[in-house]
PDB file of N, CA and C in Angstrom:
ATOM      1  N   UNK A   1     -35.941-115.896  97.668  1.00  0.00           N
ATOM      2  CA  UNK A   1     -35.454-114.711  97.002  1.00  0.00           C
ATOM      3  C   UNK A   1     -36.572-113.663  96.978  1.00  0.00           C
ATOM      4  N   UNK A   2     -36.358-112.814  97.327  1.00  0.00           N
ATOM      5  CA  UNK A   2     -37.055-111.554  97.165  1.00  0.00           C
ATOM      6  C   UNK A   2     -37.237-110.612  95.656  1.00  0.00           C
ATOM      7  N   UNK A   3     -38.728-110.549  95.626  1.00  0.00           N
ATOM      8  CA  UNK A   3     -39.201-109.916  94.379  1.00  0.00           C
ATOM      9  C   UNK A   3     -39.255-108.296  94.292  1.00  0.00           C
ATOM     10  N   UNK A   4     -38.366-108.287  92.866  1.00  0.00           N
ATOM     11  CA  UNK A   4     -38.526-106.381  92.595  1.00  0.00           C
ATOM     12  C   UNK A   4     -39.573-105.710  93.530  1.00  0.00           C
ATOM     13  N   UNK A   5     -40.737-106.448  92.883  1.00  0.00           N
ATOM     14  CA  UNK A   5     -42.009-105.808  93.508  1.00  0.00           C
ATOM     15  C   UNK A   5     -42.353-105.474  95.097  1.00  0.00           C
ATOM     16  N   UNK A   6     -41.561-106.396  95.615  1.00  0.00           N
ATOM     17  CA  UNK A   6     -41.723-106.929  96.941  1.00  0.00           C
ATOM     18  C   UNK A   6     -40.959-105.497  97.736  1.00  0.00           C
ATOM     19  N   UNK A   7     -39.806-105.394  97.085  1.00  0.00           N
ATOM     20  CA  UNK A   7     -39.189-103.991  97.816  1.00  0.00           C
ATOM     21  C   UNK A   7     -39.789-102.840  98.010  1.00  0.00           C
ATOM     22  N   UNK A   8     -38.927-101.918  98.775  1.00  0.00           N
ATOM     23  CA  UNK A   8     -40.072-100.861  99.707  1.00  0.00           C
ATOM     24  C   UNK A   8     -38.925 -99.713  99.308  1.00  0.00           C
ATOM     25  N   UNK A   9     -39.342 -98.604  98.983  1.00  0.00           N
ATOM     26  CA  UNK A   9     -38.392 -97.645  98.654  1.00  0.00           C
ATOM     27  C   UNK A   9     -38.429 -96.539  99.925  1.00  0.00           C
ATOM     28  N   UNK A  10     -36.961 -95.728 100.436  1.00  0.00           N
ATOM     29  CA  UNK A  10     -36.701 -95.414 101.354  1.00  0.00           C
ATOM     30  C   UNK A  10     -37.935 -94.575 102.258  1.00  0.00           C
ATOM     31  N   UNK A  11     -38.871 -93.937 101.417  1.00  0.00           N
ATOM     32  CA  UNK A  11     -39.486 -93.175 101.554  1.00  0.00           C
ATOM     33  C   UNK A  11     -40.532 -93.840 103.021  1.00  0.00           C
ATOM     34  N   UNK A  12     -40.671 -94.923 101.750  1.00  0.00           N
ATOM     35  CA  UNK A  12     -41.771 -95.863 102.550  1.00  0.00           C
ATOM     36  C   UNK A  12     -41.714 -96.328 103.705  1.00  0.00           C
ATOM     37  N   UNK A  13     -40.368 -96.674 103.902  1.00  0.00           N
ATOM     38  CA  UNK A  13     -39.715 -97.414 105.245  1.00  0.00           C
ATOM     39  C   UNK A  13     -39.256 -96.473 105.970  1.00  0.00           C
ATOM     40  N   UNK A  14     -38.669 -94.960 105.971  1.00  0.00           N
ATOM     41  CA  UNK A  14     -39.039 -93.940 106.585  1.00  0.00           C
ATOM     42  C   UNK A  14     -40.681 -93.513 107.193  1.00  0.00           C
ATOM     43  N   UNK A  15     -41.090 -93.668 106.410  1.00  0.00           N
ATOM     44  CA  UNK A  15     -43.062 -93.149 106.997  1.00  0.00           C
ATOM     45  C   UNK A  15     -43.208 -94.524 108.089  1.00  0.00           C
ATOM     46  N   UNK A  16     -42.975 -95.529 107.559  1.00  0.00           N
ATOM     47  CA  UNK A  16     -43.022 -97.090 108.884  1.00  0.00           C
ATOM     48  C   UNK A  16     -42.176 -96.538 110.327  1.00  0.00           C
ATOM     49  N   UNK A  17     -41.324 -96.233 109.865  1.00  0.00           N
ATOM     50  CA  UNK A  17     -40.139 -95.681 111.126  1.00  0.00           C
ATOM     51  C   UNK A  17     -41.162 -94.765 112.186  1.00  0.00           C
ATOM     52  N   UNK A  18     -41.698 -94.040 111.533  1.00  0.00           N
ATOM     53  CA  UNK A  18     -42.291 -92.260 112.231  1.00  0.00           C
ATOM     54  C   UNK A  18     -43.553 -92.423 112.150  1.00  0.00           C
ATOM     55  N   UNK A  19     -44.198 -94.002 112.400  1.00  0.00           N
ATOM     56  CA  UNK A  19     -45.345 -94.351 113.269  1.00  0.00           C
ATOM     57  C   UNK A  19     -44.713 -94.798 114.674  1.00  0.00           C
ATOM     58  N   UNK A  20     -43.850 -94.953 115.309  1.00  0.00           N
ATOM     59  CA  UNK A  20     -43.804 -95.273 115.803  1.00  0.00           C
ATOM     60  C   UNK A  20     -43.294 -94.087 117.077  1.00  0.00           C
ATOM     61  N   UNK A  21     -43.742 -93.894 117.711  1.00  0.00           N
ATOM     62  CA  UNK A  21     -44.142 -92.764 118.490  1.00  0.00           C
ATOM     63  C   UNK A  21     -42.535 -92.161 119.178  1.00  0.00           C
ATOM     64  N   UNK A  22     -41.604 -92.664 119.903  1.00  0.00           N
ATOM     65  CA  UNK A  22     -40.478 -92.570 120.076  1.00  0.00           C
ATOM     66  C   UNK A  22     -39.602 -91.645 118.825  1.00  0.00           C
ATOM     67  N   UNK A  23     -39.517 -92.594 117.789  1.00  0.00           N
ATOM     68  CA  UNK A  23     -38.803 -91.997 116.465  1.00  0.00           C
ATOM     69  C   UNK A  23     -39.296 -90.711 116.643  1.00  0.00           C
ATOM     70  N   UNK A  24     -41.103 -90.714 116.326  1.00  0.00           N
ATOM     71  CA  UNK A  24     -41.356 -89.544 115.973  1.00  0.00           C
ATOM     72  C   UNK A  24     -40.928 -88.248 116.939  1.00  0.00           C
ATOM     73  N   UNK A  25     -40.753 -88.478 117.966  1.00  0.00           N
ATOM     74  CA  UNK A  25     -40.496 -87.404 119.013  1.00  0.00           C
ATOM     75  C   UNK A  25     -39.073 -87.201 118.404  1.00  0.00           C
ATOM     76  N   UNK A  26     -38.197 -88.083 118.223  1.00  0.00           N
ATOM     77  CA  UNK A  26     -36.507 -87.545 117.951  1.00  0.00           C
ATOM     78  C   UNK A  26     -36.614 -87.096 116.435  1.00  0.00           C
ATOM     79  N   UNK A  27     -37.614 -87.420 115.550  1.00  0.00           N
ATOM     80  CA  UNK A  27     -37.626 -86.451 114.758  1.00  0.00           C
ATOM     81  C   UNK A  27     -38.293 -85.358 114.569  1.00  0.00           C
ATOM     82  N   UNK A  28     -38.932 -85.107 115.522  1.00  0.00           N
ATOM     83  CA  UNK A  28     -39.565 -83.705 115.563  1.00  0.00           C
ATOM     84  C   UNK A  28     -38.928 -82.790 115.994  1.00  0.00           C
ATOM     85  N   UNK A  29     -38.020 -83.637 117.336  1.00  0.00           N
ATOM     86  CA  UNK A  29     -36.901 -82.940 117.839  1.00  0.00           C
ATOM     87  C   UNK A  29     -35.847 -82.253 117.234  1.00  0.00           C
ATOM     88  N   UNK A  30     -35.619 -82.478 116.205  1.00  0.00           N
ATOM     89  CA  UNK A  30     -34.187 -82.444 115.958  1.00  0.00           C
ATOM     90  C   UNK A  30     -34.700 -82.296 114.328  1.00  0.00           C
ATOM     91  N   UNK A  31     -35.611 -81.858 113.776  1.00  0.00           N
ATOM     92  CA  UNK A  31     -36.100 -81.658 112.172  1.00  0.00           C
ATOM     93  C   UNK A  31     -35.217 -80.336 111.497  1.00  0.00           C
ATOM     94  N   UNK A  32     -35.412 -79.268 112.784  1.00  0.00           N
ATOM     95  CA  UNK A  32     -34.872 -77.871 112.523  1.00  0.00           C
ATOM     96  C   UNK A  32     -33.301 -77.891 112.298  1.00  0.00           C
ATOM     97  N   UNK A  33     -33.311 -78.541 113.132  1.00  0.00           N
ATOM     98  CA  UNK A  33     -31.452 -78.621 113.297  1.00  0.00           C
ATOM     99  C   UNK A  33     -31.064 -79.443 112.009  1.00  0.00           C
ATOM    100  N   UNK A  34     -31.870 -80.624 111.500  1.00  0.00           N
ATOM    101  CA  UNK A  34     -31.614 -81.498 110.589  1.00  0.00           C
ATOM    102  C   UNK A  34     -31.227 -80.155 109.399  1.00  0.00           C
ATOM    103  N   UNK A  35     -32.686 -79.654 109.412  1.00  0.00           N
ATOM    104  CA  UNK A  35     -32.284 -78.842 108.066  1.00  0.00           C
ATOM    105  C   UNK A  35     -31.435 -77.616 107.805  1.00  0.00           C
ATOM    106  N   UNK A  36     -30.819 -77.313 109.292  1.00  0.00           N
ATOM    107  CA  UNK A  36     -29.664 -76.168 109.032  1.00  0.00           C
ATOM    108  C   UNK A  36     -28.938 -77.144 108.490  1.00  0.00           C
ATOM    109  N   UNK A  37     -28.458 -78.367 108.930  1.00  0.00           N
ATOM    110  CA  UNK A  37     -27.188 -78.753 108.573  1.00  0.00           C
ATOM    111  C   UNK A  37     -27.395 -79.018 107.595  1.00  0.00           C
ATOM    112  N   UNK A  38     -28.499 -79.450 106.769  1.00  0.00           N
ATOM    113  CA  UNK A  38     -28.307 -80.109 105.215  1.00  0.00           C
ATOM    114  C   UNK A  38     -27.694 -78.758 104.555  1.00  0.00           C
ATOM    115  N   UNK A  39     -28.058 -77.554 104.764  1.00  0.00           N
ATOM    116  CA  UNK A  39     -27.938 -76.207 104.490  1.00  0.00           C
ATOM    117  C   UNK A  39     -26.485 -76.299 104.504  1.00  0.00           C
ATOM    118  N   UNK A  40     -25.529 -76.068 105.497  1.00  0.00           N
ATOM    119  CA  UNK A  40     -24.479 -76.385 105.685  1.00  0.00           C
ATOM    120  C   UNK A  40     -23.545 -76.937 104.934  1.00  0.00           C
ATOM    121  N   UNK A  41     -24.345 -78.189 104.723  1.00  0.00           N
ATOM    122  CA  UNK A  41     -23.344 -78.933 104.029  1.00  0.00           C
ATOM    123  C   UNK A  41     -23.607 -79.025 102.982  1.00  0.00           C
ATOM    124  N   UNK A  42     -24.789 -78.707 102.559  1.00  0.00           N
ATOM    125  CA  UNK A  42     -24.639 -78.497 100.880  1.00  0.00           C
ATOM    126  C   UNK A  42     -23.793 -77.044 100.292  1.00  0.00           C
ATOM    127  N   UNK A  43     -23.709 -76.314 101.437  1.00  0.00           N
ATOM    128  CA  UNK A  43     -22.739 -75.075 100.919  1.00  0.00           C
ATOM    129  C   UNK A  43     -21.194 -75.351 100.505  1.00  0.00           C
ATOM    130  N   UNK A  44     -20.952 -76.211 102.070  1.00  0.00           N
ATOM    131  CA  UNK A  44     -19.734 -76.736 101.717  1.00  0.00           C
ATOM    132  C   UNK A  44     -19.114 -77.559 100.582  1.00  0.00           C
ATOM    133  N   UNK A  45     -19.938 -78.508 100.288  1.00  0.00           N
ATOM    134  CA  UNK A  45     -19.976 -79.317  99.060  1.00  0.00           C
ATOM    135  C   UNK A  45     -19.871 -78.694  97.924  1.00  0.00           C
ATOM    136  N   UNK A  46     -20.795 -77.715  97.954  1.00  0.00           N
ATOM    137  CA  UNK A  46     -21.053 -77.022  96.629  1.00  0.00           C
ATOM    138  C   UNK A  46     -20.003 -76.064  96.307  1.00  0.00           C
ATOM    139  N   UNK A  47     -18.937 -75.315  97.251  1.00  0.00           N
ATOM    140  CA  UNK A  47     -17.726 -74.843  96.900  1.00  0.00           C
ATOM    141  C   UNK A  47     -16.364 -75.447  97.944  1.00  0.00           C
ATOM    142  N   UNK A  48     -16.934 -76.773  97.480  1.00  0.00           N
ATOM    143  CA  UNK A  48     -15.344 -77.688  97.813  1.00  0.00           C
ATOM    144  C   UNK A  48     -14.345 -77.321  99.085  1.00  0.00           C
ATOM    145  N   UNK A  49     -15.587 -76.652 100.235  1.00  0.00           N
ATOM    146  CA  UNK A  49     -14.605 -76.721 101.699  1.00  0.00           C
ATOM    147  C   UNK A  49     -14.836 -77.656 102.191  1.00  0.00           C
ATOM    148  N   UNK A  50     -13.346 -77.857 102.736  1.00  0.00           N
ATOM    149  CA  UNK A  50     -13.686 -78.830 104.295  1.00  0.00           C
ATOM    150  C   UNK A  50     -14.446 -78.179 104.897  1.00  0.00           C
ATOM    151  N   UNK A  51     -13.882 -78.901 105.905  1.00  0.00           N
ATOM    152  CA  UNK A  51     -15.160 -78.169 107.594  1.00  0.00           C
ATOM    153  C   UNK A  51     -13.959 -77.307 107.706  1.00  0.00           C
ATOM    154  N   UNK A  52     -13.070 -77.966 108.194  1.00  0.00           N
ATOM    155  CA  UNK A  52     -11.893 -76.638 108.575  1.00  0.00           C
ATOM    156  C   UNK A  52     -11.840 -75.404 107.773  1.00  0.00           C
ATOM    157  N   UNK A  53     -11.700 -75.802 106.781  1.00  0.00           N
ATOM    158  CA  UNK A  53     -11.832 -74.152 105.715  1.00  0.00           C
ATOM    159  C   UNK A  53     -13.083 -73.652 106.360  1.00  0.00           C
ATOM    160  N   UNK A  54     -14.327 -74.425 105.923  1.00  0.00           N
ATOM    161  CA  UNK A  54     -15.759 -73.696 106.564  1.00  0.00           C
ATOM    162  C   UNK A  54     -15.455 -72.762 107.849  1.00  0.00           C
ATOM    163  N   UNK A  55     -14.869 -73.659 108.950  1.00  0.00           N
ATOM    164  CA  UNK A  55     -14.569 -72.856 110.099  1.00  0.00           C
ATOM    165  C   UNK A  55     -13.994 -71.392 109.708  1.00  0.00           C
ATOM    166  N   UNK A  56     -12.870 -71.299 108.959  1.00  0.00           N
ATOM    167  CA  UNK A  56     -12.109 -70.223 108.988  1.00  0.00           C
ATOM    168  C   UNK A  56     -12.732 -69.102 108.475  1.00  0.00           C
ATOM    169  N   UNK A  57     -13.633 -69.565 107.242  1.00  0.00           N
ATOM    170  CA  UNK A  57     -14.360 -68.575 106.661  1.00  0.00           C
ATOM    171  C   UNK A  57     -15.426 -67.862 107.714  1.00  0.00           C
ATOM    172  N   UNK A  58     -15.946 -68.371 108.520  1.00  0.00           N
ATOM    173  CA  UNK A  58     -16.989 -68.085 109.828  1.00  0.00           C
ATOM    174  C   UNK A  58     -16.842 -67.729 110.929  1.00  0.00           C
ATOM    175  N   UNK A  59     -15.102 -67.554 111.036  1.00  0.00           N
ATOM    176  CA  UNK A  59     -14.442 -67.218 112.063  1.00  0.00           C
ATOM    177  C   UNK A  59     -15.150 -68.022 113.637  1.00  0.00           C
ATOM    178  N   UNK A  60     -15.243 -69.437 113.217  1.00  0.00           N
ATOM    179  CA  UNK A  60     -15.373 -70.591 114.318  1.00  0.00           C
ATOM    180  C   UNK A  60     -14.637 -71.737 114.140  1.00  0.00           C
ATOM    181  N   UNK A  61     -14.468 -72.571 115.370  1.00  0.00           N
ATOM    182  CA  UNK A  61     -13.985 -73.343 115.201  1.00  0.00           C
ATOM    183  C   UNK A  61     -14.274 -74.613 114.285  1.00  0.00           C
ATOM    184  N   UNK A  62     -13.481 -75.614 113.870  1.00  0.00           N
ATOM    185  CA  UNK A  62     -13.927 -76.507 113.062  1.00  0.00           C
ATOM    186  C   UNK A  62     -15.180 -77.664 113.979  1.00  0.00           C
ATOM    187  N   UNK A  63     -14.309 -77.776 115.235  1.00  0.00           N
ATOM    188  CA  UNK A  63     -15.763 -78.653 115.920  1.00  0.00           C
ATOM    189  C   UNK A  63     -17.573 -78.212 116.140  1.00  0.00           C
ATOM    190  N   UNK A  64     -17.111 -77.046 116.024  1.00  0.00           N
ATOM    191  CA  UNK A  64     -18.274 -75.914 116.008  1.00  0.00           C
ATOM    192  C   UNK A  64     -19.013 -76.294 115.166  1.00  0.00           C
ATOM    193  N   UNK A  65     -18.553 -76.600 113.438  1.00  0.00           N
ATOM    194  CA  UNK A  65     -18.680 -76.869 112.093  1.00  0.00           C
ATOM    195  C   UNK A  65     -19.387 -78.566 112.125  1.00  0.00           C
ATOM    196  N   UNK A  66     -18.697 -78.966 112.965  1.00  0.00           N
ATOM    197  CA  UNK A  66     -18.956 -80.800 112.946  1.00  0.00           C
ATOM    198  C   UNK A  66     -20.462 -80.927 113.538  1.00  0.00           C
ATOM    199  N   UNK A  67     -20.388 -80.172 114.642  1.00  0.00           N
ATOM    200  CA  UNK A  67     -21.563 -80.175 115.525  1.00  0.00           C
ATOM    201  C   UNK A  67     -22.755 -79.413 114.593  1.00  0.00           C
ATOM    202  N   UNK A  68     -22.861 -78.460 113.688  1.00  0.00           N
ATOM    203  CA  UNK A  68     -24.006 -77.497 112.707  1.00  0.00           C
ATOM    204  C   UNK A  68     -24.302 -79.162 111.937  1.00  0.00           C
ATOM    205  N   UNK A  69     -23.160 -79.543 111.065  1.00  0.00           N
ATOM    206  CA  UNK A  69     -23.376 -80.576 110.520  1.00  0.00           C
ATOM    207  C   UNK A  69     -23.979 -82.083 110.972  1.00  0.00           C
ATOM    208  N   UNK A  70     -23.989 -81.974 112.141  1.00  0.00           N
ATOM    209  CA  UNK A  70     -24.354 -83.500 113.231  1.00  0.00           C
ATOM    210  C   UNK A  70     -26.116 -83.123 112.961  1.00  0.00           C
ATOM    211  N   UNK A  71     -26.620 -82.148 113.322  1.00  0.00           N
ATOM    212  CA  UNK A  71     -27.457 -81.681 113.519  1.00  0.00           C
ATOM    213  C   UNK A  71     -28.404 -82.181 114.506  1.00  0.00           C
ATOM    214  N   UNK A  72     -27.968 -82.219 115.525  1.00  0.00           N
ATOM    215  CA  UNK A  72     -28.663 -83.014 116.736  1.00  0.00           C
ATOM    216  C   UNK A  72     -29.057 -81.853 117.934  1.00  0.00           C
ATOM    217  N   UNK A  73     -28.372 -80.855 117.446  1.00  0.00           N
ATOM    218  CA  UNK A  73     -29.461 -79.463 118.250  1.00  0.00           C
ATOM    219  C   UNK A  73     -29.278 -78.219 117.768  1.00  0.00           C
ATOM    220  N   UNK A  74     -30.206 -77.368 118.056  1.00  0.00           N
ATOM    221  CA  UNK A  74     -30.953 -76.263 116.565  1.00  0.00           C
ATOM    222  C   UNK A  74     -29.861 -75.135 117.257  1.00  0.00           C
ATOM    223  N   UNK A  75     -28.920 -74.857 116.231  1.00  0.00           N
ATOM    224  CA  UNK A  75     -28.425 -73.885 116.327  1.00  0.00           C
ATOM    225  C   UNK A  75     -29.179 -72.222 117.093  1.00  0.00           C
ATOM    226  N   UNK A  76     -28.708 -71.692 117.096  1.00  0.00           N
ATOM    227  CA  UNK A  76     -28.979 -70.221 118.091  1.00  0.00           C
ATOM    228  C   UNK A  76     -29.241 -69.193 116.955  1.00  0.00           C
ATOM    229  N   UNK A  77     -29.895 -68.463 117.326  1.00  0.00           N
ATOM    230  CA  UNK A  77     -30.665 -67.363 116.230  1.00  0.00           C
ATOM    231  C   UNK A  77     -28.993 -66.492 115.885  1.00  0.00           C
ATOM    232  N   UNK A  78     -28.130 -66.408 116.923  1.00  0.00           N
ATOM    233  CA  UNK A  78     -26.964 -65.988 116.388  1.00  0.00           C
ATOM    234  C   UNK A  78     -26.365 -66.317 115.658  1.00  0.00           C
ATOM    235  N   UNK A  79     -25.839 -67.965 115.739  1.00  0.00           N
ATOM    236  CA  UNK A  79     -25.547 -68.815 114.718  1.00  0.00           C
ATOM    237  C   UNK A  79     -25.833 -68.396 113.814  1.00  0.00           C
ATOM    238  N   UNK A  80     -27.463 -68.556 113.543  1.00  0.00           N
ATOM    239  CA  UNK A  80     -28.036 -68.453 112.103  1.00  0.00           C
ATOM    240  C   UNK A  80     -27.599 -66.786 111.529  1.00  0.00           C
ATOM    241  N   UNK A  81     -27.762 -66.194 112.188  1.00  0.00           N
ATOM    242  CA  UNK A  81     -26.741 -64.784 111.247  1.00  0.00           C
ATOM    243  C   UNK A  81     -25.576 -65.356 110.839  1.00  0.00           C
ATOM    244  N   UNK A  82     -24.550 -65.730 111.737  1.00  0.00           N
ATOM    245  CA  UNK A  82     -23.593 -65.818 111.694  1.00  0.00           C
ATOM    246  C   UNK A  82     -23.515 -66.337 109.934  1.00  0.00           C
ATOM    247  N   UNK A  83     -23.649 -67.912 110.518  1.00  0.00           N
ATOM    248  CA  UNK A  83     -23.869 -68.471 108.798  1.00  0.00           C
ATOM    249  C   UNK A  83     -24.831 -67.448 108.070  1.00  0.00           C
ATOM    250  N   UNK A  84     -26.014 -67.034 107.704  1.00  0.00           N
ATOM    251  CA  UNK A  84     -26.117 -65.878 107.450  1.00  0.00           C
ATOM    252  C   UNK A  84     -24.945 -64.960 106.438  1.00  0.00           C
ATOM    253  N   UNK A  85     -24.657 -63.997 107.361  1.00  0.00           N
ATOM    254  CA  UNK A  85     -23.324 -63.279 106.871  1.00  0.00           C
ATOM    255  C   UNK A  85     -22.374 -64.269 106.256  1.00  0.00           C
ATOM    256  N   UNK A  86     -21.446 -64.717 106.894  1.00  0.00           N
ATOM    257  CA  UNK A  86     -20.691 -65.440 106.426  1.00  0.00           C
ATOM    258  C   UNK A  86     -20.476 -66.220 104.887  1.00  0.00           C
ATOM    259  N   UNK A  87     -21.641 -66.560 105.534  1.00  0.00           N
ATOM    260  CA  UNK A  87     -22.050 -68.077 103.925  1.00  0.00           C
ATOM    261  C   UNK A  87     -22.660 -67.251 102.290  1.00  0.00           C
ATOM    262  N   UNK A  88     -23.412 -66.052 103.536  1.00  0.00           N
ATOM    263  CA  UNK A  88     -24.070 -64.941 102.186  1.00  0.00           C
ATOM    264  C   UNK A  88     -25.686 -66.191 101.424  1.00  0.00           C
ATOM    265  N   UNK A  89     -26.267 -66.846 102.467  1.00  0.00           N
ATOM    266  CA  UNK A  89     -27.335 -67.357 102.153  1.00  0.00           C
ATOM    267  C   UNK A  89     -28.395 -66.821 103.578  1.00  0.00           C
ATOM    268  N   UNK A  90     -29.500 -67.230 102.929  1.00  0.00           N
ATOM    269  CA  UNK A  90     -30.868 -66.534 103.584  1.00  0.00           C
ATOM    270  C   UNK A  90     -31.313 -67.980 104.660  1.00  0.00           C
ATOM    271  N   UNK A  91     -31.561 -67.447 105.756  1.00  0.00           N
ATOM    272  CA  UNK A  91     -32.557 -68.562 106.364  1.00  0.00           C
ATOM    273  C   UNK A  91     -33.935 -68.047 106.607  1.00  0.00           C
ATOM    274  N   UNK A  92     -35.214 -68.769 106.232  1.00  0.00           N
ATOM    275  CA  UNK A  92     -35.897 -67.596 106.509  1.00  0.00           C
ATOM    276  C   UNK A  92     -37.183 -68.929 107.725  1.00  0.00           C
ATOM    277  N   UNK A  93     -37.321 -68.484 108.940  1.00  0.00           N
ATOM    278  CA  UNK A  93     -38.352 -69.072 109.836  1.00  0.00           C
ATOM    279  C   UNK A  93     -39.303 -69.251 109.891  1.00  0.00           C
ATOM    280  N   UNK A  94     -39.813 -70.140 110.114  1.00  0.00           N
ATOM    281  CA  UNK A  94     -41.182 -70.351 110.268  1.00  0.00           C
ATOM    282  C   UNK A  94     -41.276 -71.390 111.412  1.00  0.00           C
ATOM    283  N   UNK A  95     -42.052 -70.363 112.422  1.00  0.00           N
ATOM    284  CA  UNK A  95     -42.378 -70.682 113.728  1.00  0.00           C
ATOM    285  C   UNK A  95     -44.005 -70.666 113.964  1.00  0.00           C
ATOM    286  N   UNK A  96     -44.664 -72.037 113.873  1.00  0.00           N
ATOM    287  CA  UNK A  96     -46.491 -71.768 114.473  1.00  0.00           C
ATOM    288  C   UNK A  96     -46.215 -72.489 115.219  1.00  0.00           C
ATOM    289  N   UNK A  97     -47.808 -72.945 116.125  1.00  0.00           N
ATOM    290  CA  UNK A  97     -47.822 -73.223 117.657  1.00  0.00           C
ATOM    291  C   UNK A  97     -47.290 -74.752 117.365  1.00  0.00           C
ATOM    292  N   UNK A  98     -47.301 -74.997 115.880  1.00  0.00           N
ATOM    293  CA  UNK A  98     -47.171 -76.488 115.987  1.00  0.00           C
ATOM    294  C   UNK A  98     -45.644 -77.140 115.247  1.00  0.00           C
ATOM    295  N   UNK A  99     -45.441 -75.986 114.639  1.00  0.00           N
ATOM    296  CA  UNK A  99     -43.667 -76.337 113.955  1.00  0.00           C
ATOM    297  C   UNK A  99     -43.063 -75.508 114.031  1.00  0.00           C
ATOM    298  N   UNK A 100     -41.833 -75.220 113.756  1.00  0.00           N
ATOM    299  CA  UNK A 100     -40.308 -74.656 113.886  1.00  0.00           C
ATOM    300  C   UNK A 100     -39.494 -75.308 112.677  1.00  0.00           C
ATOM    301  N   UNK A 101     -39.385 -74.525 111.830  1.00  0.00           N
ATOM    302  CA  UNK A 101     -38.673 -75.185 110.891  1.00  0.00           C
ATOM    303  C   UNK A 101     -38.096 -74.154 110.015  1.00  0.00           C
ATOM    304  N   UNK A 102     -37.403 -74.527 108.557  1.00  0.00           N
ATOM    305  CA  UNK A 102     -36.920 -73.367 107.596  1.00  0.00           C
ATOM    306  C   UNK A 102     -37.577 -73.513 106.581  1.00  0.00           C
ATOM    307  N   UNK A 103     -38.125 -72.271 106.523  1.00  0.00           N
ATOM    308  CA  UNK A 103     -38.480 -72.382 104.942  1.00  0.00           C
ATOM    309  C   UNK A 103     -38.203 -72.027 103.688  1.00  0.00           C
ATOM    310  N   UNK A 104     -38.662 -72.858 102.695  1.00  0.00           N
ATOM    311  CA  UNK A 104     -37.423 -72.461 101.140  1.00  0.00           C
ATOM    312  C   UNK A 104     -37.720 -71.315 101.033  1.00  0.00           C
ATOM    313  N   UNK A 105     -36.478 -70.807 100.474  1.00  0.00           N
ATOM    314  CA  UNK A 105     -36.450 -69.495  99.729  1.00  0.00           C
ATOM    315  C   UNK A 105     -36.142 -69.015  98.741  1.00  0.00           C
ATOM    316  N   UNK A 106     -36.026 -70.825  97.682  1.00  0.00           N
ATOM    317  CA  UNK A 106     -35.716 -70.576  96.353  1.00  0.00           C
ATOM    318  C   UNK A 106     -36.613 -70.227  95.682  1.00  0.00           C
TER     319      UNK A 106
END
């Protein structure tokens, strides 16, 4: 049987994951895109759309919506207006020689 103590909390076993050189490339890859979609979908969540509603409000399709949410490749600087306008939230960039990512703007 395994002891309280003995367990590893997600954090931990995430940082084990992203030594390992592979992982780390698909998450470096794909970090930016990760965090539009959390963006995404915490909008949606937070005023009770589907994706389909989402779509309509953004004047895109709903697969369009599935794919922001998959987040497996970084949306287009158009996109990001798009949601932008649409959603009526800020994305704001941050691009150095060594990351690409979003940064808060709360």
């Amino acid at each position: 049987m395994v002891k309280m103590s003995e367990l590893r909390n997600a954090e931990d076993l995430a940082q084990e994951e992203l030594r390992d050189p592979e992982v780390r490339r698909e998450y470096d890859r794909t970090a930016f895109a990760n965090a539009v979609a959390i963006r995404v979908i915490g909008y949606r969540v937070e005023h009770g759309l589907s994706q389909s509603a989402l779509a309509r409000k953004l004047g895109i399709r709903q697969p369009t919506v599935a794919r922001l949410e998959a987040g497996e490749h970084e949306p287009s600087l158009g996109t990001l207006a798009r949601l932008a306008r649409g959603l009526g939230i800020d994305f704001s960039i941050e691009i150095t020689p060594h990351t690409l990512g979003l940064r808060d703007t709360a």
